[in-house]
C-alpha atoms as a PDB file:
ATOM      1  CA  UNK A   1     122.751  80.070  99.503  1.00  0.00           C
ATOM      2  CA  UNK A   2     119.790  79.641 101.387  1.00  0.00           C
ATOM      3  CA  UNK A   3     116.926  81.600 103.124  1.00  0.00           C
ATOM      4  CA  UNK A   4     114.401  81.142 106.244  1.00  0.00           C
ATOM      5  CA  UNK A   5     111.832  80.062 105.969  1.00  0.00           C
ATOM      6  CA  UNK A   6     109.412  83.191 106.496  1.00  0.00           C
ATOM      7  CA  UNK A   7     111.167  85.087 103.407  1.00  0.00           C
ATOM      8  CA  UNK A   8     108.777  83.927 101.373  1.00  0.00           C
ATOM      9  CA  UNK A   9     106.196  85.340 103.778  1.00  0.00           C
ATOM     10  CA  UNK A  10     108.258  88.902 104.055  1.00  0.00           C
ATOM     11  CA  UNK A  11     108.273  89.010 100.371  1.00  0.00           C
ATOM     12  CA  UNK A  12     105.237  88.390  99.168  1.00  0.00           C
ATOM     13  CA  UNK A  13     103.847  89.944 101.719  1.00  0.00           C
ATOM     14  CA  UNK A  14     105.993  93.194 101.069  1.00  0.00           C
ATOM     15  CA  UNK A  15     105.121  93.083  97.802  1.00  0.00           C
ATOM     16  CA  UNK A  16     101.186  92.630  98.447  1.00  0.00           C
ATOM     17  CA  UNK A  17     101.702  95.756 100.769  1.00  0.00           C
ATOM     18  CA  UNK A  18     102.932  98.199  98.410  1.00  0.00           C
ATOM     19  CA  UNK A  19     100.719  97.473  95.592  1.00  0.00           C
ATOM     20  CA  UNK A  20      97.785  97.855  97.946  1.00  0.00           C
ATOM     21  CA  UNK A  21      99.399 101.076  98.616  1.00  0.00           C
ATOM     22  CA  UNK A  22      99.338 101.752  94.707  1.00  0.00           C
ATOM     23  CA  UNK A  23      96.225 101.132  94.253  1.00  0.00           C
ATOM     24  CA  UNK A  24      94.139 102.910  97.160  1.00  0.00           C
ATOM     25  CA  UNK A  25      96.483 106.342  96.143  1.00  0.00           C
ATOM     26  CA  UNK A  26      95.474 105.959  92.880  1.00  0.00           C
ATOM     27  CA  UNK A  27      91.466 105.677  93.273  1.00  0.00           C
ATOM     28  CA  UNK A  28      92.270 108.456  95.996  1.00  0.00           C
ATOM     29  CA  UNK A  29      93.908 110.395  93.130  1.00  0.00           C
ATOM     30  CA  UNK A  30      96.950 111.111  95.500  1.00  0.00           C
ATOM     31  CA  UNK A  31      99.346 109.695  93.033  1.00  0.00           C
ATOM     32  CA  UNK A  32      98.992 109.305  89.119  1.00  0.00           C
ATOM     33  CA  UNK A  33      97.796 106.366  87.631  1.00  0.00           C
ATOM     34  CA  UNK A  34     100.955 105.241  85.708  1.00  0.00           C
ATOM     35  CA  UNK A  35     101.621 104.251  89.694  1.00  0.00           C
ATOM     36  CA  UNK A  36      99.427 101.039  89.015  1.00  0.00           C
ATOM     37  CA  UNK A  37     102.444 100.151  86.890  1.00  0.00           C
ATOM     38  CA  UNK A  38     104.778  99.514  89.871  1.00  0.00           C
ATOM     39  CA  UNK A  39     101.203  98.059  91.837  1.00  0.00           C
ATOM     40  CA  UNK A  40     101.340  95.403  88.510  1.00  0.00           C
ATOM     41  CA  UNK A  41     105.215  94.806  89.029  1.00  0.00           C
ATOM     42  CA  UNK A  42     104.749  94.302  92.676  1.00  0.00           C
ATOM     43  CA  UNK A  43     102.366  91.647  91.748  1.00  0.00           C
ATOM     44  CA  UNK A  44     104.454  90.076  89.337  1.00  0.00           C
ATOM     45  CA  UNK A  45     107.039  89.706  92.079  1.00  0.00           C
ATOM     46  CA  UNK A  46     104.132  88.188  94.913  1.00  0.00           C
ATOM     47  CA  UNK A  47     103.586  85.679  92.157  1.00  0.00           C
ATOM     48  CA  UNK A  48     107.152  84.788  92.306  1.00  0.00           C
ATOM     49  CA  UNK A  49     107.562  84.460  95.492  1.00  0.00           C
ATOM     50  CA  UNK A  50     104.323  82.722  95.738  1.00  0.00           C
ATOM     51  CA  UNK A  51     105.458  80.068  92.852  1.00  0.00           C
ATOM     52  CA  UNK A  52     108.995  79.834  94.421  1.00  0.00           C
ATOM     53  CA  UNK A  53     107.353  78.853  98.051  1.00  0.00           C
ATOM     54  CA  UNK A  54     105.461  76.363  96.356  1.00  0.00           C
ATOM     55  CA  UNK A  55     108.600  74.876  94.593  1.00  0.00           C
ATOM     56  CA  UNK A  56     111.221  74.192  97.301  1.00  0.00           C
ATOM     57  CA  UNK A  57     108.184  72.526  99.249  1.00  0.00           C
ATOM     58  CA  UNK A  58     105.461  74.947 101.050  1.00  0.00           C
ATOM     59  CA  UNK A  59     105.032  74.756 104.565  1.00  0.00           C
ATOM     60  CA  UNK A  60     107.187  71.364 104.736  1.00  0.00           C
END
């Protein structure tokens, strides 16, 4: 199976999104800090996507 090749960009950049999110709620106190959990796993995830772009040949 195969993907376009922007998913990489609506991943990562998904990703990136949300655990900005995290983080400016949390220093806002909005949400609990156990939040920058899922802002840690979202980053874990941009990596991926990051190292999986890079793999199958970057902007070839």
């Amino acid at each position: 199976m195969t993907s376009a090749p922007s998913t990489p960009y609506g991943g990562g950049g998904s990703a990136a999104g949300l655990a900005a999110v995290d983080v400016v709620y949390v220093v806002r106190r909005v949400i609990r800090p156990v939040y920058l959990l899922d802002a840690a796993a979202e980053l874990v995830l941009m990596a991926g996507w990051a190292v999986g772009w890079a793999r199958h040949g970057g902007m070839s």
